[in-house]
N, C-alpha and C. Protein backbone atom coordinates (compact mmCIF):
# COMPACT_ATOMS: atom_id res chain seq x y z
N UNK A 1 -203.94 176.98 -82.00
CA UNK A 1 -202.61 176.91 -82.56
C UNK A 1 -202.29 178.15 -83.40
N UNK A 2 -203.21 178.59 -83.97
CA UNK A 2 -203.24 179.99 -84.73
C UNK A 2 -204.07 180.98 -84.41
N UNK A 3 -203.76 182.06 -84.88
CA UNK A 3 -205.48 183.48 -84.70
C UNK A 3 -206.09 182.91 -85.56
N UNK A 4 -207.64 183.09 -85.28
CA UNK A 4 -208.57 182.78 -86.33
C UNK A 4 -208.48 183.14 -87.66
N UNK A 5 -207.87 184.64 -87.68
CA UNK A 5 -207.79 184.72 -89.57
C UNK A 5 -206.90 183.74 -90.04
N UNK A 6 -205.77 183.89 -89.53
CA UNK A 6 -204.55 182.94 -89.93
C UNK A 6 -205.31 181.50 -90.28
N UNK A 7 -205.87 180.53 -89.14
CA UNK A 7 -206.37 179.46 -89.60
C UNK A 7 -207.49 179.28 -90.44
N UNK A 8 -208.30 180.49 -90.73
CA UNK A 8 -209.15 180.48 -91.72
C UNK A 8 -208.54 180.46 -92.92
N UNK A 9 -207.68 181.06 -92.89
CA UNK A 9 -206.57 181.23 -94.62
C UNK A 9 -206.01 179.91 -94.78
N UNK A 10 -205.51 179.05 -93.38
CA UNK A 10 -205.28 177.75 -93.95
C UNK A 10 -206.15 177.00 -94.84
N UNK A 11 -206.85 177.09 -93.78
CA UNK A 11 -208.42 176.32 -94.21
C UNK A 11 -208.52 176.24 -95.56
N UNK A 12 -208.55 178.00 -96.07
CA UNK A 12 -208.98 177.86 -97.67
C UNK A 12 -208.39 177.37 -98.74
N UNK A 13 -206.92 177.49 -98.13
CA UNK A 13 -205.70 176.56 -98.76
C UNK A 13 -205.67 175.56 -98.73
N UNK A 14 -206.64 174.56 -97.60
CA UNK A 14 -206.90 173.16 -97.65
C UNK A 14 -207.86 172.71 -98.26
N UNK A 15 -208.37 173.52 -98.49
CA UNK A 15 -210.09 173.23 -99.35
C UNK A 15 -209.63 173.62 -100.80
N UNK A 16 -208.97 174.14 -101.30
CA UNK A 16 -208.44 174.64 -102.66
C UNK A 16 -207.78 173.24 -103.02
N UNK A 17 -207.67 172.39 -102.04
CA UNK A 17 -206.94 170.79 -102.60
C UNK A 17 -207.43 169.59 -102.68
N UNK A 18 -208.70 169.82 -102.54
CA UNK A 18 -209.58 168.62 -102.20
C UNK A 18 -209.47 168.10 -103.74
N UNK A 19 -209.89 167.05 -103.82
CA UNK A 19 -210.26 166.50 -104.51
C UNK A 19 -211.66 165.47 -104.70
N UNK A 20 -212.44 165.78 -105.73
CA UNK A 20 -213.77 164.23 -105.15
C UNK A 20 -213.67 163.55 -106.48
N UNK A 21 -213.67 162.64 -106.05
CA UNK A 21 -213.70 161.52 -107.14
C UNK A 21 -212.76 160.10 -106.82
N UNK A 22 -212.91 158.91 -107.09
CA UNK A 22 -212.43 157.50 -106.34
C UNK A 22 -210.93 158.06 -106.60
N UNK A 23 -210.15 157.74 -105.55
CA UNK A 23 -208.88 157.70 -105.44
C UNK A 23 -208.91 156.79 -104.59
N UNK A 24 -207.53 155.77 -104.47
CA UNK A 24 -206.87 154.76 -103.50
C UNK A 24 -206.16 155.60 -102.14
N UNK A 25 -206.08 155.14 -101.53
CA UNK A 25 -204.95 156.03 -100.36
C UNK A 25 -203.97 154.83 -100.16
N UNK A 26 -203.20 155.25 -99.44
CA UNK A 26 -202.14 154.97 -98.94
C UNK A 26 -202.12 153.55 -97.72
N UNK A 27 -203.52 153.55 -97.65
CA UNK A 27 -204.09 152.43 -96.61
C UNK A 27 -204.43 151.22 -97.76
N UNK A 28 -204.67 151.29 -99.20
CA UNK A 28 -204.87 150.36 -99.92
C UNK A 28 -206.95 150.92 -99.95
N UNK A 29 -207.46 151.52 -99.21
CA UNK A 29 -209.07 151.95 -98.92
C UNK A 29 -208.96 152.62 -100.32
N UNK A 30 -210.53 152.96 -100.67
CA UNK A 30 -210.67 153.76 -101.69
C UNK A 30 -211.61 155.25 -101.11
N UNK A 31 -211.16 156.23 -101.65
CA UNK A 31 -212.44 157.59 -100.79
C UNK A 31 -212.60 158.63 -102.10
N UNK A 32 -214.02 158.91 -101.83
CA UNK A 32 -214.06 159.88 -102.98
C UNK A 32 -214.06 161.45 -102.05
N UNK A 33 -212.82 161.95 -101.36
CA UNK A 33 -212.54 162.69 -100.89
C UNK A 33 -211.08 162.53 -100.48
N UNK A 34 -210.30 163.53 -101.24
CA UNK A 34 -208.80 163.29 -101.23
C UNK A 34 -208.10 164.58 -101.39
N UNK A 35 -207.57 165.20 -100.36
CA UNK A 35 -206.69 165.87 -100.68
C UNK A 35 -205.20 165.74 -99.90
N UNK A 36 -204.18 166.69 -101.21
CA UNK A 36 -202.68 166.85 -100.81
C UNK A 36 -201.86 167.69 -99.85
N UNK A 37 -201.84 167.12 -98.86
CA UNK A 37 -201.31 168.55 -97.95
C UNK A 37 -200.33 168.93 -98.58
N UNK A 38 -199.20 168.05 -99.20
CA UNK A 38 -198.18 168.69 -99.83
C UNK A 38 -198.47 169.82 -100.39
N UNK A 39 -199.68 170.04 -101.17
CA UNK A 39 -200.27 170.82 -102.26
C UNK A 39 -200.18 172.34 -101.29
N UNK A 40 -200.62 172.45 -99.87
CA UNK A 40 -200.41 173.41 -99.16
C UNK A 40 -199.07 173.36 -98.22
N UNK A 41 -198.63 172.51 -98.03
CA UNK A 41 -197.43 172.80 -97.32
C UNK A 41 -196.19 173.47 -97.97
N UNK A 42 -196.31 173.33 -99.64
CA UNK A 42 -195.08 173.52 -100.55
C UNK A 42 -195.47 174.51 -101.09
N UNK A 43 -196.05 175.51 -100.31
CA UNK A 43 -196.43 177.04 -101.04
C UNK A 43 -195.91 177.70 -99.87
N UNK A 44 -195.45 178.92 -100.37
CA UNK A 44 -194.52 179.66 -99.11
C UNK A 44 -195.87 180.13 -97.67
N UNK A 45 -196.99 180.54 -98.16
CA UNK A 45 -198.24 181.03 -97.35
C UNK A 45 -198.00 179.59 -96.45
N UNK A 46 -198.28 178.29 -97.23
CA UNK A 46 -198.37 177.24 -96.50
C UNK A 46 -197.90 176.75 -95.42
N UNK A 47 -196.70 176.72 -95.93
CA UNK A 47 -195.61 176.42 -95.48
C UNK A 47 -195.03 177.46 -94.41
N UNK A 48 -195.48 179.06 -94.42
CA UNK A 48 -195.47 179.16 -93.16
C UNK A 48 -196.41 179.64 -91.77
N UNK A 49 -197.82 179.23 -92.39
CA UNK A 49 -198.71 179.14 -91.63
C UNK A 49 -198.89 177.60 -90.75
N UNK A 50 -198.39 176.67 -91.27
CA UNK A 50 -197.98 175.19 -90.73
C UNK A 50 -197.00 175.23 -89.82
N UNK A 51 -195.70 176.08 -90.15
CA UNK A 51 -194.59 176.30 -89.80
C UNK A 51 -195.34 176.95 -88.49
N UNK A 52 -195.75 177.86 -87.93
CA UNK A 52 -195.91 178.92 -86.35
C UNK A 52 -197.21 177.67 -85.70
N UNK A 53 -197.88 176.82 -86.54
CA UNK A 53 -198.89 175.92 -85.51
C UNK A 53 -197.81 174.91 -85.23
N UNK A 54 -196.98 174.54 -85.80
CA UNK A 54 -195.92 173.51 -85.49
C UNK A 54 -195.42 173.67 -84.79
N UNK A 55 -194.82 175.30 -84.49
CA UNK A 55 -193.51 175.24 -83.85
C UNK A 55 -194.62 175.62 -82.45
N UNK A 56 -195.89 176.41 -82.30
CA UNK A 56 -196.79 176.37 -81.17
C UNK A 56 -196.28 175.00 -80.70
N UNK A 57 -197.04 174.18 -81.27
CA UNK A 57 -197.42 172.87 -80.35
C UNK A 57 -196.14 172.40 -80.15
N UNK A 58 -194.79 172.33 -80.38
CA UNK A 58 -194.16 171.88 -80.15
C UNK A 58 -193.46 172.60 -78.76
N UNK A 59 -193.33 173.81 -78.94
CA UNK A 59 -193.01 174.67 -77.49
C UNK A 59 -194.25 174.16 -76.11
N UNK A 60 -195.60 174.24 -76.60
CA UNK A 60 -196.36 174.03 -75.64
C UNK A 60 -195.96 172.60 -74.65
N UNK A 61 -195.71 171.43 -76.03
CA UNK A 61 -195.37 170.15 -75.23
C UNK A 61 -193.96 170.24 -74.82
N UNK A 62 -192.85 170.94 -75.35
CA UNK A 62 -191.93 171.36 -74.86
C UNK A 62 -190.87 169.99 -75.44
N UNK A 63 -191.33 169.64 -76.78
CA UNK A 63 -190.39 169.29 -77.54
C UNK A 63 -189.34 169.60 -77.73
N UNK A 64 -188.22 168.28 -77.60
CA UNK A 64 -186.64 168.91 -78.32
C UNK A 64 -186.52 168.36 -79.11
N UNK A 65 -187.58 168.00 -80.40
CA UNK A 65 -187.22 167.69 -81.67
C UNK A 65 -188.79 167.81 -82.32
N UNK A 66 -188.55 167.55 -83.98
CA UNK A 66 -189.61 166.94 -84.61
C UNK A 66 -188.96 166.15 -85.39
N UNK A 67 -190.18 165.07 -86.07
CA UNK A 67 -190.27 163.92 -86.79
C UNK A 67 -191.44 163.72 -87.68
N UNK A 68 -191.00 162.95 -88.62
CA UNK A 68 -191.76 162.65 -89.45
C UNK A 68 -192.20 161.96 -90.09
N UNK A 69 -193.19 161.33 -90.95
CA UNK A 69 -192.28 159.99 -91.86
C UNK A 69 -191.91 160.75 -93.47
N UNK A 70 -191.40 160.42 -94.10
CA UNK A 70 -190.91 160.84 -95.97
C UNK A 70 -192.28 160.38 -96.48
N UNK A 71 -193.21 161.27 -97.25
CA UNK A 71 -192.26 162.47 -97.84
C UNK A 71 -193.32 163.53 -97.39
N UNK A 72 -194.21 163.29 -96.71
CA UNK A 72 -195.93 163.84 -96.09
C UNK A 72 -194.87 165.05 -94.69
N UNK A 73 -194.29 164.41 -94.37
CA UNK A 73 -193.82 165.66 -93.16
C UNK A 73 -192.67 166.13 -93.19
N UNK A 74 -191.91 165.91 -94.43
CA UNK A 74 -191.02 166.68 -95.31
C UNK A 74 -190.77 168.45 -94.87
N UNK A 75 -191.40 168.92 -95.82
CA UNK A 75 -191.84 170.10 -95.34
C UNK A 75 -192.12 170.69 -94.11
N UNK A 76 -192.87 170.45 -93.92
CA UNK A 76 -193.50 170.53 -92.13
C UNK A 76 -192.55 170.66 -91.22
N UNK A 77 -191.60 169.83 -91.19
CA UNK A 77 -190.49 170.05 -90.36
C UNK A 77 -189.84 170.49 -90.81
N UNK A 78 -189.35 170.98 -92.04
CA UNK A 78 -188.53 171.91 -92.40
C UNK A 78 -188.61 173.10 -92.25
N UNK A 79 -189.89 173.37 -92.32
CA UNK A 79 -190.56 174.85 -92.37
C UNK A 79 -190.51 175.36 -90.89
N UNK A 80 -191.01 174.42 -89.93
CA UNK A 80 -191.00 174.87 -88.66
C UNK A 80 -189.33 174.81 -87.83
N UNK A 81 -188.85 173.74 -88.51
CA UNK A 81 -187.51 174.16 -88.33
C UNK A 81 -186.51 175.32 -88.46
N UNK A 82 -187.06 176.06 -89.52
CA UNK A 82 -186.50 177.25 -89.72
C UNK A 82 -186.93 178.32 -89.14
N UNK A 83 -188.43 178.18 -88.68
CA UNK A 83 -188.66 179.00 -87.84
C UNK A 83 -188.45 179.33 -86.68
N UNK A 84 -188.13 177.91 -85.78
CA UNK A 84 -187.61 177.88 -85.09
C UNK A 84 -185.97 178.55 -84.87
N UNK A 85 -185.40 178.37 -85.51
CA UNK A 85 -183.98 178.59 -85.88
C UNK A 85 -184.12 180.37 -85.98
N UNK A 86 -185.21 180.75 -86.45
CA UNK A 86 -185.33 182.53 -86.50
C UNK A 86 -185.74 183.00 -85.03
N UNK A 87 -186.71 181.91 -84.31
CA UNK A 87 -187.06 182.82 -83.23
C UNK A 87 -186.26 181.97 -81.89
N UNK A 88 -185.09 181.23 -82.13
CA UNK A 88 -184.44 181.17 -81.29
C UNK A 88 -184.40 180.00 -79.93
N UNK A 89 -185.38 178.78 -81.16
CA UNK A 89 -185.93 177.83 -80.47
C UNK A 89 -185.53 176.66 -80.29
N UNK A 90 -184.31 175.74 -79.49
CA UNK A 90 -183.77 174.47 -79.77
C UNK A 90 -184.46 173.94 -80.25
N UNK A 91 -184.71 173.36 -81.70
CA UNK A 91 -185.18 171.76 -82.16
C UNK A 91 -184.21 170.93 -83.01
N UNK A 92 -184.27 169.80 -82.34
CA UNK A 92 -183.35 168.62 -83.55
C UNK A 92 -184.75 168.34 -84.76
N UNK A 93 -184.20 168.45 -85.92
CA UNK A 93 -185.26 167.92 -86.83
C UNK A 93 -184.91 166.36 -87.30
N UNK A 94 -185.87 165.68 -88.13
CA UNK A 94 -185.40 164.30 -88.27
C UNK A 94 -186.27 163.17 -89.73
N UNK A 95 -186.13 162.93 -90.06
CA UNK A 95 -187.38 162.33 -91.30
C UNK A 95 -187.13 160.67 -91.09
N UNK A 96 -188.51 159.98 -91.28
CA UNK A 96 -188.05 158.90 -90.54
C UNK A 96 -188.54 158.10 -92.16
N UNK A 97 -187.54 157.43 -92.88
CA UNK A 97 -187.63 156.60 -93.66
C UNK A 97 -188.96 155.61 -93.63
N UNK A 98 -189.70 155.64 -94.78
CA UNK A 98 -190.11 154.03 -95.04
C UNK A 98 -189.57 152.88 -94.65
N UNK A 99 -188.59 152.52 -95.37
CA UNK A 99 -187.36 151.64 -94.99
C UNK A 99 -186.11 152.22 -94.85
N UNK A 100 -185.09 151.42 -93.86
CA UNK A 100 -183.68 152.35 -93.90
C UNK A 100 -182.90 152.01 -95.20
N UNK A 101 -182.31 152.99 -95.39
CA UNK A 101 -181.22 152.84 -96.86
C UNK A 101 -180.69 151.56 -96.76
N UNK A 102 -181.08 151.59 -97.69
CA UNK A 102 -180.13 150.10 -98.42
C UNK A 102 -178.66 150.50 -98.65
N UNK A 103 -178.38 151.57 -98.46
CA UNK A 103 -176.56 151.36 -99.16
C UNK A 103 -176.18 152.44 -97.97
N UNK A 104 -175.04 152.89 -97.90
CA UNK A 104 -174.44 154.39 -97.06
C UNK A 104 -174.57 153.47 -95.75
N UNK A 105 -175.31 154.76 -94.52
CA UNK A 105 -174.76 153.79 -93.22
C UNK A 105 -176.54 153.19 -92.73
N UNK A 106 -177.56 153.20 -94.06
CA UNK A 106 -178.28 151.96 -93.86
C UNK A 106 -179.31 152.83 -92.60
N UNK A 107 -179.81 154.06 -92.47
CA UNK A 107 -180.08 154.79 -91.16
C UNK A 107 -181.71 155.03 -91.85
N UNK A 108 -182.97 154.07 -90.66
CA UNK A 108 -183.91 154.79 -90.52
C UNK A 108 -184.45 155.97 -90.58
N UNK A 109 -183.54 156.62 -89.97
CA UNK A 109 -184.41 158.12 -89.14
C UNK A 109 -182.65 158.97 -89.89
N UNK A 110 -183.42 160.08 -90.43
CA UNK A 110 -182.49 160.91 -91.21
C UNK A 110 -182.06 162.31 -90.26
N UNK A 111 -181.19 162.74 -90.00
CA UNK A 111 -180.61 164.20 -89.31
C UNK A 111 -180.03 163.95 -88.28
N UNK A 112 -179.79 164.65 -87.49
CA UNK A 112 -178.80 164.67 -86.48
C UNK A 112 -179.19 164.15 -85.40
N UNK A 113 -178.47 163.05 -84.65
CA UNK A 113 -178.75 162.08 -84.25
C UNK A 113 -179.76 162.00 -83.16
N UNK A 114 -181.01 161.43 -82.56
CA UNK A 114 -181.80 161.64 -81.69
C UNK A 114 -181.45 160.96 -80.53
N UNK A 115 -181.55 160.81 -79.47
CA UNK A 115 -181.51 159.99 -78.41
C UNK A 115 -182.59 159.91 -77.30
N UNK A 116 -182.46 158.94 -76.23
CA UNK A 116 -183.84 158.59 -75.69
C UNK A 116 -183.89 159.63 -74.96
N UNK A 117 -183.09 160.77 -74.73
CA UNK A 117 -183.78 162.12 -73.47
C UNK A 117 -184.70 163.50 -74.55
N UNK A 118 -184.66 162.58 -75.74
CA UNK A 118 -185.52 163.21 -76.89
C UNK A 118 -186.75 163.47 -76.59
N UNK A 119 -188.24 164.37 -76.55
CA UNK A 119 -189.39 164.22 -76.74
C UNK A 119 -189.66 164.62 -78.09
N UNK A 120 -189.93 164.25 -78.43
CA UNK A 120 -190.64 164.32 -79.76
C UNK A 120 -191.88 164.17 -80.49
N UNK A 121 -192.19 165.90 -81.03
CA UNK A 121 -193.53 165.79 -81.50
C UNK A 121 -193.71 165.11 -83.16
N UNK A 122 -194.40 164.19 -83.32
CA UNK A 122 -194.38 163.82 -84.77
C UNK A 122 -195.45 164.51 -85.46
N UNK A 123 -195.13 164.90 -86.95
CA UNK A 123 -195.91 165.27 -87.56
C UNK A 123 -196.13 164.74 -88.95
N UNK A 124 -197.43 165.19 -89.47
CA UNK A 124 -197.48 164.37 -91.19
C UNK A 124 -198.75 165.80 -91.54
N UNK A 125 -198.64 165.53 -92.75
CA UNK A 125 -199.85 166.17 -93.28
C UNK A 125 -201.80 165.43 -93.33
N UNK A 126 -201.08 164.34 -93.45
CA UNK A 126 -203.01 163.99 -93.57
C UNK A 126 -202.91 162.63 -92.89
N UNK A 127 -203.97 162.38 -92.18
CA UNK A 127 -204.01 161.11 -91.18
C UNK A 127 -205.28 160.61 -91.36
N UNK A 128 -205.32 159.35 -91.54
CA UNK A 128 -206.68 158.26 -92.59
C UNK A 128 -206.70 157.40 -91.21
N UNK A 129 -205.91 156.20 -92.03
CA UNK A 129 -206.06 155.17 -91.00
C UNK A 129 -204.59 154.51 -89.69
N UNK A 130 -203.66 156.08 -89.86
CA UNK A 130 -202.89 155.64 -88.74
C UNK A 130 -201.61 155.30 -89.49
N UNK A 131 -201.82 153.96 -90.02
CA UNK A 131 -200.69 153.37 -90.74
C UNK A 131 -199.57 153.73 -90.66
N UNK A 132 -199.30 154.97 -91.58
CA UNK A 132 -197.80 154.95 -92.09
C UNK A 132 -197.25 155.96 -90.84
N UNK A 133 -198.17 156.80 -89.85
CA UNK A 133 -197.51 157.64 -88.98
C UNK A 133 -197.33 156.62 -88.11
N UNK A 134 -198.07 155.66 -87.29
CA UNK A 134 -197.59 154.48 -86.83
C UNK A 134 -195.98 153.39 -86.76
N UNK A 135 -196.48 153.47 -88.00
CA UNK A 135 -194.86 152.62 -88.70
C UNK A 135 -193.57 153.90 -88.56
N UNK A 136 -193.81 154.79 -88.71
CA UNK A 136 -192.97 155.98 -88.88
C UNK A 136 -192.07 156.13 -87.34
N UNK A 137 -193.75 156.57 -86.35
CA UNK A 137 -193.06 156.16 -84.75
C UNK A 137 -192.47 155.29 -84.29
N UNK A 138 -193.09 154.11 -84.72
CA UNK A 138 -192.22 152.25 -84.36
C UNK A 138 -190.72 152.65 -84.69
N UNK A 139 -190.50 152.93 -86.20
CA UNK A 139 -189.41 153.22 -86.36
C UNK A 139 -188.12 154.16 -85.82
N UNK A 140 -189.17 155.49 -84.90
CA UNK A 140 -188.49 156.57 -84.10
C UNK A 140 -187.58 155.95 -83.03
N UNK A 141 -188.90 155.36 -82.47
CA UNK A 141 -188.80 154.96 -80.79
C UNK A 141 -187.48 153.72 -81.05
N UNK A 142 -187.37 152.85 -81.98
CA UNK A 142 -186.68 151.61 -81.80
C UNK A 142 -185.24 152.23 -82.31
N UNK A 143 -184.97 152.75 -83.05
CA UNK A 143 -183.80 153.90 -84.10
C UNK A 143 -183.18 154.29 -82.87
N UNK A 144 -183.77 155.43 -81.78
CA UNK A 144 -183.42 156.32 -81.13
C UNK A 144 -183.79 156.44 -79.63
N UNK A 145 -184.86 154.96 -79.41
CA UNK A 145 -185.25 155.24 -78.17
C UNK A 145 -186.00 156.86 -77.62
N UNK A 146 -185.93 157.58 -77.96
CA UNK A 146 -186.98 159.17 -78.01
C UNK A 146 -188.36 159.00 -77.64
N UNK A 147 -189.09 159.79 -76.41
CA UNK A 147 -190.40 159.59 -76.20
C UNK A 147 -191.22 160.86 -77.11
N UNK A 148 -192.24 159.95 -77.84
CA UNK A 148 -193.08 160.51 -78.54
C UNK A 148 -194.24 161.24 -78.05
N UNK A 149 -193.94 162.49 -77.87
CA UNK A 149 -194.73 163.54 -77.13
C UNK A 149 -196.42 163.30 -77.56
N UNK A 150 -196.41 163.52 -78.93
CA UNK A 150 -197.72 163.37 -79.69
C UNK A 150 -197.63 163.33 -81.39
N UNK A 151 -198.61 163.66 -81.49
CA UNK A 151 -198.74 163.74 -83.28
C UNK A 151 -199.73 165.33 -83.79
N UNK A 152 -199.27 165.60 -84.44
CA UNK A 152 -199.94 166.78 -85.26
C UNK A 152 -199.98 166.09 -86.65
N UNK A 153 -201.33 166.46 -87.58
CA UNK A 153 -201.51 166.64 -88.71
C UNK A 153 -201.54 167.82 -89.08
N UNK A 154 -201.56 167.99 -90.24
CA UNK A 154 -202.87 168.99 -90.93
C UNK A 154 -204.44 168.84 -90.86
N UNK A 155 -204.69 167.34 -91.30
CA UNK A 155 -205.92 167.13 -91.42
C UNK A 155 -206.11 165.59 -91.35
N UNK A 156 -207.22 165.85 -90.42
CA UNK A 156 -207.72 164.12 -89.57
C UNK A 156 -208.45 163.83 -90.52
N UNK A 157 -209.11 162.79 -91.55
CA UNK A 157 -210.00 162.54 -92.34
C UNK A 157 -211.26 161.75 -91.23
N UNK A 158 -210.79 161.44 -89.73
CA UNK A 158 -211.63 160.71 -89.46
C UNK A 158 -211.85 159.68 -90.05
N UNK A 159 -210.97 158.79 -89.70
CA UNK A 159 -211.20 157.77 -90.22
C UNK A 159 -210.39 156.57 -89.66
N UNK A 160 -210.57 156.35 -88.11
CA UNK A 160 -209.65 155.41 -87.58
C UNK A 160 -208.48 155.59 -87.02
N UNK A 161 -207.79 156.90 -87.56
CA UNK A 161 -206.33 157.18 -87.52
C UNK A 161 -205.76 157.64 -85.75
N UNK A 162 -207.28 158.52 -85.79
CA UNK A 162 -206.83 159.01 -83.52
C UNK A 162 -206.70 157.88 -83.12
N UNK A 163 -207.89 156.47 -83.39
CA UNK A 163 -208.20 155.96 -82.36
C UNK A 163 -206.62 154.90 -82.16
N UNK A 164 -206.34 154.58 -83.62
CA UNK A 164 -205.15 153.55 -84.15
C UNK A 164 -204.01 154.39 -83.05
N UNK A 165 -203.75 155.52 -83.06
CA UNK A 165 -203.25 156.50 -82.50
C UNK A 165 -202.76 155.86 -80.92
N UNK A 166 -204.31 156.40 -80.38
CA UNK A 166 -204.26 157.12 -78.94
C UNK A 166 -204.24 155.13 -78.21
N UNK A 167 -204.50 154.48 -78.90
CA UNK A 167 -204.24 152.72 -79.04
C UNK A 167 -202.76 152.62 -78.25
N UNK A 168 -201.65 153.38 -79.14
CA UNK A 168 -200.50 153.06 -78.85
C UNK A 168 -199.83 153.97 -78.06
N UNK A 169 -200.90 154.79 -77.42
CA UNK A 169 -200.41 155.72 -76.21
C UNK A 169 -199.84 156.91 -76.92
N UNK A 170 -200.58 157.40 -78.37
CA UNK A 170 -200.00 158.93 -79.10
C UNK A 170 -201.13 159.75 -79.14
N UNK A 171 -201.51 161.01 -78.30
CA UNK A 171 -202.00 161.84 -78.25
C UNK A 171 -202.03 162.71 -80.29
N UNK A 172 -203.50 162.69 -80.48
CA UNK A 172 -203.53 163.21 -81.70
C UNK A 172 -203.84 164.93 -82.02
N UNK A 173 -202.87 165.60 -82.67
CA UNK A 173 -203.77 167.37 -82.82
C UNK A 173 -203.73 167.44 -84.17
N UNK A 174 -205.00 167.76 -84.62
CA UNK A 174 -205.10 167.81 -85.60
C UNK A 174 -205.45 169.44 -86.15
N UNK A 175 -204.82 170.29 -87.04
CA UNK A 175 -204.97 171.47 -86.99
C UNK A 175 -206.79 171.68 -87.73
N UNK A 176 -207.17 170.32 -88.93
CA UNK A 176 -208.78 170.40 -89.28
C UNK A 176 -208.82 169.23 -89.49
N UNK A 177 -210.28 168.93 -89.30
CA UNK A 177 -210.91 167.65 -89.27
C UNK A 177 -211.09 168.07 -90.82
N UNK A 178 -211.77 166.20 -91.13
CA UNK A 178 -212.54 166.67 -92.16
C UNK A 178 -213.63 166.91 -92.69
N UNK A 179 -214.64 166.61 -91.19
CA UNK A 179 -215.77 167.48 -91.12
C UNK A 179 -215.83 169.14 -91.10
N UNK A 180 -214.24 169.78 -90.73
CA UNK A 180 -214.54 170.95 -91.02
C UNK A 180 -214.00 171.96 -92.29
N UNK A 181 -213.31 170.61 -92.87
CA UNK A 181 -212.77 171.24 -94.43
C UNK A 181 -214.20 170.77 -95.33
N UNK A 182 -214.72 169.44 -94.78
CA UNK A 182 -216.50 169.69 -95.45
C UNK A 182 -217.26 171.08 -94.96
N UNK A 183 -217.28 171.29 -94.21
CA UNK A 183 -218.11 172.27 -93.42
C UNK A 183 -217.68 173.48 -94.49
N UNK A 184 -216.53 174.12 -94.72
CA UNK A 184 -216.06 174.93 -95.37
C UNK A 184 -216.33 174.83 -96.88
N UNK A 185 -216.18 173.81 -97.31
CA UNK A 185 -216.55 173.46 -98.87
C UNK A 185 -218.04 173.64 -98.97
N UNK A 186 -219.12 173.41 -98.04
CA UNK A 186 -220.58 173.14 -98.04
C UNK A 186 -220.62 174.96 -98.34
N UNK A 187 -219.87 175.48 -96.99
CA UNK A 187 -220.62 177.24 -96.81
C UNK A 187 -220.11 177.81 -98.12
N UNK A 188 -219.05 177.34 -98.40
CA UNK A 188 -218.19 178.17 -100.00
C UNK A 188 -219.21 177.97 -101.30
N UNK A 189 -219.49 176.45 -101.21
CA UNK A 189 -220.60 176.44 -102.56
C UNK A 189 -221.97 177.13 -101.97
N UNK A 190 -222.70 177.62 -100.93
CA UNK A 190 -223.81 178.43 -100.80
C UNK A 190 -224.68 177.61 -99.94
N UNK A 191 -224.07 176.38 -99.59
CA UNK A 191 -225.10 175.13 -98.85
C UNK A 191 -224.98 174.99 -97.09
């Protein structure tokens, strides 16, 4: 998805966010290994080294949109959206609510309107146990009818999330595992 320097510089930007120590996730699980993609996506380096693997995979599958769920693929599609928009690339962008608004016109899936001759690559920053990118797609596909090309993260923790995934017929790319943001943290401390 990137040249090797390029994804090595991610890398170090993903490892600069780790965290160890008990934290809850988002699955209700507890892991003493946690980091924020936000933490790298909302830095301009980040944000546009995410931005050219995004807008890759999305040309490769030959996406006419991205998606997301709030507030993990926020960014991500914004970033690659604009890049797109510089190098001249149709994409509809889209953010797919938790729940739909309670007030206004009450709309799941946020941006300009999708429809079922849509493919669509979804993206998030960090993928555990599936869950909320799951709920995010349910919400795409039923909103807009749109076939869900695949899923990109940032980073797979390994942990259930492909298999919950590739379960419901969604191909997973993950730009790092988290055997290899360990792998990177091990060689950085000297081990």
């Amino acid at each position: 998805m990137l040249p090797a320097p390029d994804r090595d510089r991610l890398l170090d930007l993903v490892v600069a966010t780790v965290h160890r120590g008990t934290v809850t996730l988002a699955s209700g699980a507890t892991s003493d290994f946690y980091l924020d993609g936000r933490l790298v996506a909302l830095t301009p380096e980040g944000s546009h080294l995410l931005a050219r693997a995004t807008l890759e995979l999305a040309r490769r599958l030959g996406a006419t949109a991205l998606a997301g769920p709030t507030t993990g693929a926020c960014p991500l599609v914004s970033a690659a959206g604009a890049l797109a928009w510089e190098r001249g690339v149709a994409l509809r962008l889209a953010y797919v609510r938790a729940q739909a608004k309670g007030h206004g016109l009450q709309k799941a899936v946020e941006g300009p309107p999708l429809t079922k001759d849509d493919r669509v690559l979804v993206v998030d920053d960090v993928l555990t146990s599936g869950g909320s990118l799951l709920a995010a797609i349910d919400r795409l596909r039923a909103a807009t009818g749109a076939t869900v090309l695949g899923a990109l993260v940032l980073v797979d923790r390994q942990a259930g999330g492909r298999a919950a995934l590739a379960a419901r017929g969604v191909d997973l790319h993950a730009v790092f595992t988290r055997a290899e943001v360990e792998g990177r943290m091990k060689l950085d401390a000297g081990g």
